[in-house]
PDB file of N, CA and C in Angstrom:
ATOM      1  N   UNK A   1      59.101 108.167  16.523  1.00  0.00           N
ATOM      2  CA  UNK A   1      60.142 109.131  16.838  1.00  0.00           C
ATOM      3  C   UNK A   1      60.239 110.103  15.665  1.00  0.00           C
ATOM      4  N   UNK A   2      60.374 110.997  15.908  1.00  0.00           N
ATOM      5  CA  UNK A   2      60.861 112.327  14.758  1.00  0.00           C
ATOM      6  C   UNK A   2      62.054 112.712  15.461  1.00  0.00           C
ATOM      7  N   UNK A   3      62.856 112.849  14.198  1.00  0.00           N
ATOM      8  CA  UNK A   3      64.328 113.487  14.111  1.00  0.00           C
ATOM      9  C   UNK A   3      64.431 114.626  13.186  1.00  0.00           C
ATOM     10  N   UNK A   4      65.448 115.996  13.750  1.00  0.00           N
ATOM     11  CA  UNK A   4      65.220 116.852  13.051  1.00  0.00           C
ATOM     12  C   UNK A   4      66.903 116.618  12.779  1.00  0.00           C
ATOM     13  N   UNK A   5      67.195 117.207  11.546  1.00  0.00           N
ATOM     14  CA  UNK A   5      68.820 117.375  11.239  1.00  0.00           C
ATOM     15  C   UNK A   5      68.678 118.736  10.416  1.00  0.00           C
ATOM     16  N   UNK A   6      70.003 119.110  10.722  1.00  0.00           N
ATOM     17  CA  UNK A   6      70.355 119.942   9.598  1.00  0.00           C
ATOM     18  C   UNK A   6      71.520 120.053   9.099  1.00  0.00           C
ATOM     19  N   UNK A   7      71.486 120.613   8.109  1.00  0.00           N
ATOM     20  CA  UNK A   7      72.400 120.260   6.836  1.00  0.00           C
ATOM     21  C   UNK A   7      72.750 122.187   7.068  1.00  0.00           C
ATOM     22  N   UNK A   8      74.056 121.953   7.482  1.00  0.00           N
ATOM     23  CA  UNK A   8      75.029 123.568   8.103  1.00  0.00           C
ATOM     24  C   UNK A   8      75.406 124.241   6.779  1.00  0.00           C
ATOM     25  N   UNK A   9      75.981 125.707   6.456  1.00  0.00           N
ATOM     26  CA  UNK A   9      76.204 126.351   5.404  1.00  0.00           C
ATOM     27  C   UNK A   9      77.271 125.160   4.334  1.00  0.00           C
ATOM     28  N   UNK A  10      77.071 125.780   3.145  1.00  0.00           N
ATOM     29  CA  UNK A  10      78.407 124.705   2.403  1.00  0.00           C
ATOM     30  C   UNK A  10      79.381 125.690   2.490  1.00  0.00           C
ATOM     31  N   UNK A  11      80.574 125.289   2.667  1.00  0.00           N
ATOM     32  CA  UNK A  11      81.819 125.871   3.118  1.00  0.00           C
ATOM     33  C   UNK A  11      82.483 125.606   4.328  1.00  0.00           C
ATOM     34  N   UNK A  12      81.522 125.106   5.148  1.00  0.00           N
ATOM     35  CA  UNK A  12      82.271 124.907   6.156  1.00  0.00           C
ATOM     36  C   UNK A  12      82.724 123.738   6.867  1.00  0.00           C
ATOM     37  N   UNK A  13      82.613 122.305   5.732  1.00  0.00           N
ATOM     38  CA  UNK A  13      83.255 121.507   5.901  1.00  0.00           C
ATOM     39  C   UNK A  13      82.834 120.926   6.847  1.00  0.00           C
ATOM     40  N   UNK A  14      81.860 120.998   7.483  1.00  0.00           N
ATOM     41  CA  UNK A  14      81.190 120.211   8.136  1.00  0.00           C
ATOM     42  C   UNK A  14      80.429 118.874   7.109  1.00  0.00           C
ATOM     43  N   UNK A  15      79.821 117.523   7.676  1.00  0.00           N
ATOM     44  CA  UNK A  15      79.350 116.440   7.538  1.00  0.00           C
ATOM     45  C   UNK A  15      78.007 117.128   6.613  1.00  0.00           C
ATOM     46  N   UNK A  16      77.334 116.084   5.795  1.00  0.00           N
ATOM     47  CA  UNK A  16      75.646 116.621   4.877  1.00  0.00           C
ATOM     48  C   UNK A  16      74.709 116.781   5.861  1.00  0.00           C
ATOM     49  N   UNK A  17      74.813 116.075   7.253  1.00  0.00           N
ATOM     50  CA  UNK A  17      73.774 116.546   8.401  1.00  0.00           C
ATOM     51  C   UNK A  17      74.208 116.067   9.290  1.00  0.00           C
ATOM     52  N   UNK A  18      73.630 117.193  10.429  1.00  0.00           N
ATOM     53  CA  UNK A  18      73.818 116.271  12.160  1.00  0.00           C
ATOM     54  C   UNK A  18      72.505 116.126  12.257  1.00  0.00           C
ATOM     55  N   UNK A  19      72.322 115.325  13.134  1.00  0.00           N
ATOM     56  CA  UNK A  19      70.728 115.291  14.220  1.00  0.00           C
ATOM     57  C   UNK A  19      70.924 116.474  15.048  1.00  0.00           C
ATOM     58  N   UNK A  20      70.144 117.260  15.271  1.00  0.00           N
ATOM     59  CA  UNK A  20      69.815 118.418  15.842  1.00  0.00           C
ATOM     60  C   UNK A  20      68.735 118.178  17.290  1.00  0.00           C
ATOM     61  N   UNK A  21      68.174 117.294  17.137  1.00  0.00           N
ATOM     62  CA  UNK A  21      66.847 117.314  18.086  1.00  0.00           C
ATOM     63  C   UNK A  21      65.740 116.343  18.015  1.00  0.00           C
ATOM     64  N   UNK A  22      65.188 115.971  18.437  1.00  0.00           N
ATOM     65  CA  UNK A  22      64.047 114.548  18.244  1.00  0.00           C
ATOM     66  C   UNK A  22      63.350 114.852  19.277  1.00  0.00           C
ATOM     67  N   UNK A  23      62.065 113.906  18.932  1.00  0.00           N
ATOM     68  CA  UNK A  23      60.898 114.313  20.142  1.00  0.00           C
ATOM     69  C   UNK A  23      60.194 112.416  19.722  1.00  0.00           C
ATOM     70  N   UNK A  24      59.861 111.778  20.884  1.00  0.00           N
ATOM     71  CA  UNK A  24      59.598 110.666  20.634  1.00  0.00           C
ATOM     72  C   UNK A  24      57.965 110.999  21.064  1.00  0.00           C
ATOM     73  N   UNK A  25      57.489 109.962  19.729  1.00  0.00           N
ATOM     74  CA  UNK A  25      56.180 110.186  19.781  1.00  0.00           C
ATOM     75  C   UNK A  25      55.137 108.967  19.640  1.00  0.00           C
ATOM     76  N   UNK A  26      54.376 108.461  20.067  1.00  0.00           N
ATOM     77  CA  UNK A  26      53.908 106.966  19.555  1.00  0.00           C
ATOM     78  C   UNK A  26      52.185 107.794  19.187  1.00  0.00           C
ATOM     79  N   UNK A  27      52.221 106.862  17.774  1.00  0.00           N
ATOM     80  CA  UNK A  27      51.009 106.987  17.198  1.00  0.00           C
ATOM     81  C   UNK A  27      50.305 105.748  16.888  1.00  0.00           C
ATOM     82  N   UNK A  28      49.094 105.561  16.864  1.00  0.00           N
ATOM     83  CA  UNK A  28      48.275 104.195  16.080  1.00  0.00           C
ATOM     84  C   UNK A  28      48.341 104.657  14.630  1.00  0.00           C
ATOM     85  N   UNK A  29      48.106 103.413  13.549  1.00  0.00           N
ATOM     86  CA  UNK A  29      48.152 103.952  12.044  1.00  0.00           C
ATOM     87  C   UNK A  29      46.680 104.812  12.088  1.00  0.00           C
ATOM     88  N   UNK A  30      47.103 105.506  11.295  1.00  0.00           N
ATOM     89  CA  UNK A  30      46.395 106.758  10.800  1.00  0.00           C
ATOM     90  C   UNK A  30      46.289 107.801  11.963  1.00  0.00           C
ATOM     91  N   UNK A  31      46.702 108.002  12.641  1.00  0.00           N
ATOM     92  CA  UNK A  31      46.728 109.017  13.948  1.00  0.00           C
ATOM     93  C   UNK A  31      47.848 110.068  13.205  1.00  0.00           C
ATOM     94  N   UNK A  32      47.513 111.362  13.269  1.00  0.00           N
ATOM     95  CA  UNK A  32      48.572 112.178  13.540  1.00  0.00           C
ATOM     96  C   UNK A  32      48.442 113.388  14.578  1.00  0.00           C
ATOM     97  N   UNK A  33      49.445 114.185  14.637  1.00  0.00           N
ATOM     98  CA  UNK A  33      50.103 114.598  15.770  1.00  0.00           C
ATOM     99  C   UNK A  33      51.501 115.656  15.768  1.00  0.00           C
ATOM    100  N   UNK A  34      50.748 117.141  16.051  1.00  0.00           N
ATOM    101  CA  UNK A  34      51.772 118.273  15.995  1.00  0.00           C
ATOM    102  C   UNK A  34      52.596 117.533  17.065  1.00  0.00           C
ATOM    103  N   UNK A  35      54.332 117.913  16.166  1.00  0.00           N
ATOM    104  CA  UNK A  35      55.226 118.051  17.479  1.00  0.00           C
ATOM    105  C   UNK A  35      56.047 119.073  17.192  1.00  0.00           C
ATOM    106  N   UNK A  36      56.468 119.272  18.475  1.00  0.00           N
ATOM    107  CA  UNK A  36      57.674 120.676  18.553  1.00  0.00           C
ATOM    108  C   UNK A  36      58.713 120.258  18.919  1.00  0.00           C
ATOM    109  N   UNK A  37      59.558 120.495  18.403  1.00  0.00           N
ATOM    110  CA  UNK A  37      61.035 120.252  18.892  1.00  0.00           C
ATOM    111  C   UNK A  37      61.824 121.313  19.033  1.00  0.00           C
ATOM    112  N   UNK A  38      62.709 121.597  19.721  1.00  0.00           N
ATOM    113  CA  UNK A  38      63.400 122.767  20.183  1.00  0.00           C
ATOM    114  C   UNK A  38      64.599 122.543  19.814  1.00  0.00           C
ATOM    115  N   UNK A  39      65.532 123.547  19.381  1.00  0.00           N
ATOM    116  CA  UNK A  39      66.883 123.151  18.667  1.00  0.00           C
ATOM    117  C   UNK A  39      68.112 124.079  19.442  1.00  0.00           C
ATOM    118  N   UNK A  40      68.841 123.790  20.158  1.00  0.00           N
ATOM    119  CA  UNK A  40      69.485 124.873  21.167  1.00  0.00           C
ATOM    120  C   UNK A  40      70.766 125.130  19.948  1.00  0.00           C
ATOM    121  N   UNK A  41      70.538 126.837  19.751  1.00  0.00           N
ATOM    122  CA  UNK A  41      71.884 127.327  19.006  1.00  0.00           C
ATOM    123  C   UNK A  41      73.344 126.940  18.810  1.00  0.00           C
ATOM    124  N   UNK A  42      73.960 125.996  19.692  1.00  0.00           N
ATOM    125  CA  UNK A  42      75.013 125.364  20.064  1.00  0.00           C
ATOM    126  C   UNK A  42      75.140 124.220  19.257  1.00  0.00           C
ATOM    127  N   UNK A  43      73.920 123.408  18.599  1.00  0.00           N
ATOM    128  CA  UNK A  43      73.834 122.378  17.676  1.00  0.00           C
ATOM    129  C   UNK A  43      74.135 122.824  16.581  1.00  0.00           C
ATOM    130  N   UNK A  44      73.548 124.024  16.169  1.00  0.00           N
ATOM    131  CA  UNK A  44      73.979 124.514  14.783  1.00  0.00           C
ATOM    132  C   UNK A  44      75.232 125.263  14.824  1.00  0.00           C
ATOM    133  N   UNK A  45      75.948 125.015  15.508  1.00  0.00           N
ATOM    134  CA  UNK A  45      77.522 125.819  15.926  1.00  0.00           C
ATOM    135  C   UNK A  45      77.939 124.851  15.415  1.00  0.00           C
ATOM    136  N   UNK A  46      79.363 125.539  14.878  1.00  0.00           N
ATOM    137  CA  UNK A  46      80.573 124.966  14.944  1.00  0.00           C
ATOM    138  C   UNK A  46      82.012 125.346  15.426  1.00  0.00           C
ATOM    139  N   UNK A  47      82.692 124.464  16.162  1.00  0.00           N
ATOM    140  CA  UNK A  47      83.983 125.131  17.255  1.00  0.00           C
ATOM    141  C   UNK A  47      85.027 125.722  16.134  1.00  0.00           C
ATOM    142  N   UNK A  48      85.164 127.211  16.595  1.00  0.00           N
ATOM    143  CA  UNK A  48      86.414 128.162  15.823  1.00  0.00           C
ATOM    144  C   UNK A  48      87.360 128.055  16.821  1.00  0.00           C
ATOM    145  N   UNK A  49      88.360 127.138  16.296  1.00  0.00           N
ATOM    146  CA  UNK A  49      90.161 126.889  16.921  1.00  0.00           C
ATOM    147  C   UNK A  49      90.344 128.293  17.482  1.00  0.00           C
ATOM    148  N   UNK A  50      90.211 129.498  16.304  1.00  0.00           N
ATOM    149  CA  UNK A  50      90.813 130.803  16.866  1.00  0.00           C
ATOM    150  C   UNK A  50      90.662 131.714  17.971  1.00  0.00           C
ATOM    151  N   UNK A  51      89.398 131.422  17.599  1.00  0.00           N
ATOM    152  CA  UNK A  51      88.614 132.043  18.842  1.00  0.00           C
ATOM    153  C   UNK A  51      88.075 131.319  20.103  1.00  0.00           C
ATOM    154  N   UNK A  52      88.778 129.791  19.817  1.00  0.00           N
ATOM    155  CA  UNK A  52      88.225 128.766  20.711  1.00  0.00           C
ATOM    156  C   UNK A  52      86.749 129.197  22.307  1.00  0.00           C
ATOM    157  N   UNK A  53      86.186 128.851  20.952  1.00  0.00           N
ATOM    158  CA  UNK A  53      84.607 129.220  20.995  1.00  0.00           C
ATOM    159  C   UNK A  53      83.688 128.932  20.220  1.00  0.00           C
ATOM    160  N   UNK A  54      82.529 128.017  20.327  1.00  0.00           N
ATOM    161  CA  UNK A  54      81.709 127.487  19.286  1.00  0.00           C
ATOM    162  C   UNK A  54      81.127 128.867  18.420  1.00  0.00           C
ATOM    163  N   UNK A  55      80.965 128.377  17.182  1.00  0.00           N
ATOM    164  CA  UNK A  55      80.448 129.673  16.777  1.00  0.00           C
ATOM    165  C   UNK A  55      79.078 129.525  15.458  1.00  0.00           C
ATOM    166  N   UNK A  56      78.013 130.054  15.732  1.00  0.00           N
ATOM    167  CA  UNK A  56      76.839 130.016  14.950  1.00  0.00           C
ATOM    168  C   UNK A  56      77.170 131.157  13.528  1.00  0.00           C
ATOM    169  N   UNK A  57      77.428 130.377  12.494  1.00  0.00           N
ATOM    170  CA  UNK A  57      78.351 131.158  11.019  1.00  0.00           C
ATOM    171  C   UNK A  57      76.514 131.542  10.531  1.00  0.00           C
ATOM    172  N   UNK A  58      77.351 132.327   9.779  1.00  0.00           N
ATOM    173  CA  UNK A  58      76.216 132.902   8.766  1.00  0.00           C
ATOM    174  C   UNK A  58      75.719 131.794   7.573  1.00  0.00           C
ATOM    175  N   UNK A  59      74.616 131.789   6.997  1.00  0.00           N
ATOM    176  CA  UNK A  59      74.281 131.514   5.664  1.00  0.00           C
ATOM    177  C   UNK A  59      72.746 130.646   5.953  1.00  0.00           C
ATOM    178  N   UNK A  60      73.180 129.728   5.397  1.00  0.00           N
ATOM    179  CA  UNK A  60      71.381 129.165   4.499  1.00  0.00           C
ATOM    180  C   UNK A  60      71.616 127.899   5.383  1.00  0.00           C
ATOM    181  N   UNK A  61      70.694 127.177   6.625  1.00  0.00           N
ATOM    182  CA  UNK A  61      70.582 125.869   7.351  1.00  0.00           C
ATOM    183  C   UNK A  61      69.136 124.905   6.247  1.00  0.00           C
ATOM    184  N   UNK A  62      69.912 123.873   6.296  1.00  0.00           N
ATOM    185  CA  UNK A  62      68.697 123.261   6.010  1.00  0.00           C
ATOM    186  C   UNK A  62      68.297 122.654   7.028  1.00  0.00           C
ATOM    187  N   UNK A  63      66.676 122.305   7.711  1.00  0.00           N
ATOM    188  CA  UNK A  63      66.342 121.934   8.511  1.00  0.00           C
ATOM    189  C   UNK A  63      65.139 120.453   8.218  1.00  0.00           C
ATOM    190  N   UNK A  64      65.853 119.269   8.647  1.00  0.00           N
ATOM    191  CA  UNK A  64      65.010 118.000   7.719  1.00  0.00           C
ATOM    192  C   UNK A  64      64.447 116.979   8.819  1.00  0.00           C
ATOM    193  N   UNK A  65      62.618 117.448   8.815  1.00  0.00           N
ATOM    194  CA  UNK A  65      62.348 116.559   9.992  1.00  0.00           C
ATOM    195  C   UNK A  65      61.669 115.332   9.396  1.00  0.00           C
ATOM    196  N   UNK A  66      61.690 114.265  10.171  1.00  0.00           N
ATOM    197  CA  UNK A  66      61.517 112.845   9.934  1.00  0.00           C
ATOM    198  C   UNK A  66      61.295 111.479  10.703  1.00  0.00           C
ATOM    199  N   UNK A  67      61.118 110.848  10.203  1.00  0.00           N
ATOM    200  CA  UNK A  67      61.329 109.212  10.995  1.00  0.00           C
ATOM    201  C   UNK A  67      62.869 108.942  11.384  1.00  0.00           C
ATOM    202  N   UNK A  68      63.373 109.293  10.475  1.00  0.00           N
ATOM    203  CA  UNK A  68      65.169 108.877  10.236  1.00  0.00           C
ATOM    204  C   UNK A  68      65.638 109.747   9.365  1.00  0.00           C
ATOM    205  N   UNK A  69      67.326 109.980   8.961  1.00  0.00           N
ATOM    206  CA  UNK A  69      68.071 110.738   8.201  1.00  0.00           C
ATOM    207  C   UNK A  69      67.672 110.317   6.608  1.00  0.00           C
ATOM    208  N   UNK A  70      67.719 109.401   6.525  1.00  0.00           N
ATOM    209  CA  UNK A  70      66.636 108.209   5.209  1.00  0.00           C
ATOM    210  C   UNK A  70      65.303 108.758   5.295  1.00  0.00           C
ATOM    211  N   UNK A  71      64.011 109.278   5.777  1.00  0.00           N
ATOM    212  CA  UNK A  71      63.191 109.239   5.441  1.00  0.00           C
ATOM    213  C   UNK A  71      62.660 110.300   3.812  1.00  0.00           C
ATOM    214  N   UNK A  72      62.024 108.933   3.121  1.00  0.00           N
ATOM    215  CA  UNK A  72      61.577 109.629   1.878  1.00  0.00           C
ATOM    216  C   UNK A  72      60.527 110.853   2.001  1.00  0.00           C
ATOM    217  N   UNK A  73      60.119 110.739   3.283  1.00  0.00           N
ATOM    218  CA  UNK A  73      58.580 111.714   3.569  1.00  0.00           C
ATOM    219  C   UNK A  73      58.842 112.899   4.182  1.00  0.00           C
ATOM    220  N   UNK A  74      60.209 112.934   4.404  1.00  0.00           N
ATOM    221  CA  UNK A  74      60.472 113.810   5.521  1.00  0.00           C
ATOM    222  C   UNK A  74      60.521 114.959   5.288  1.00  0.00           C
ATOM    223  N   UNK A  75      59.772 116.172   6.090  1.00  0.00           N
ATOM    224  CA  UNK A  75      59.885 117.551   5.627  1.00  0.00           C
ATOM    225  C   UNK A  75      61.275 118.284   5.706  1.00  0.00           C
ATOM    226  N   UNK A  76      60.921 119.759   5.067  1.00  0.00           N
ATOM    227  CA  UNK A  76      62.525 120.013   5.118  1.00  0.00           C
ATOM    228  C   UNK A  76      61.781 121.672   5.109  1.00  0.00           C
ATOM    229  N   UNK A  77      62.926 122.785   5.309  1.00  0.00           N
ATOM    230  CA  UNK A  77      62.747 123.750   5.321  1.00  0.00           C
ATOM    231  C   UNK A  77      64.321 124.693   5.365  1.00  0.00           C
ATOM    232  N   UNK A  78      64.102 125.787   4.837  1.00  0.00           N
ATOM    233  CA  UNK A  78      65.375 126.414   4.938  1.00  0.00           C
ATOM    234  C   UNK A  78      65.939 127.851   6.046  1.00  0.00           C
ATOM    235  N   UNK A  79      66.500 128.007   6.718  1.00  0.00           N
ATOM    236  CA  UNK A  79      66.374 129.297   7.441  1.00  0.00           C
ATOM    237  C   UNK A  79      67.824 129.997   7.112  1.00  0.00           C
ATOM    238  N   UNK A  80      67.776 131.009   6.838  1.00  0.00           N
ATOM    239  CA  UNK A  80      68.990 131.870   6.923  1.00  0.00           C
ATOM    240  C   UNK A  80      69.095 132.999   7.835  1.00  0.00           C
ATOM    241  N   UNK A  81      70.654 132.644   8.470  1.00  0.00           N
ATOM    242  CA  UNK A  81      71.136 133.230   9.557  1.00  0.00           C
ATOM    243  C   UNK A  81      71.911 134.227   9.164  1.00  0.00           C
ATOM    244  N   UNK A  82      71.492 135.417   9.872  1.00  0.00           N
ATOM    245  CA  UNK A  82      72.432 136.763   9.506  1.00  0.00           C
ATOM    246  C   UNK A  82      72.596 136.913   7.728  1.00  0.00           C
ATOM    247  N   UNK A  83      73.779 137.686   7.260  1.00  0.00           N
ATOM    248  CA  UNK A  83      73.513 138.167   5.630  1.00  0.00           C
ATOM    249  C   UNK A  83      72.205 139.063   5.682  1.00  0.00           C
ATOM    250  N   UNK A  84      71.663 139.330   4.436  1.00  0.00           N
ATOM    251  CA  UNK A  84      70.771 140.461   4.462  1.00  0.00           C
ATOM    252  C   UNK A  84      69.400 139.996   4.290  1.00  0.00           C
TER     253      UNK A  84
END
């Protein structure tokens, strides 16, 4: 199995990561294997009371794919949303 999480802007008081997306995959040892996982914009939201409406904030996502939230091997990458 691969799990992707990400770790949302700091400030907004959200948790160090959600699970975002997974793609289950079975391999023999030493086999590997592109996977894609798709991440629907609504995961990386978070609900604004005011506007009661999820809302995708600006800044820096970290994106950490893996075996588990624990994995020592696990890749990571950064994307920034909106700002310049």
């Amino acid at each position: 199995m691969t799990e992707v999480y990400a770790a949302l802007p700091a400030g907004l008081g959200e948790p160090p990561k959600r699970l975002v997306g997974w793609q289950k995959v079975a391999l023999q040892p030493g086999q590997s294997q592109q996977v894609s996982v798709s991440i629907a914009p609504k995961l990386l939201s978070t609900w604004d009371a005011t506007a009661h409406a999820w809302k995708l904030n600006n800044g820096a996502y970290q994106l950490i794919a893996g075996a588990s939230s624990r994995d020592p091997n696990a890749l990571s990458a950064s994307v920034t949303i909106g700002g310049h």
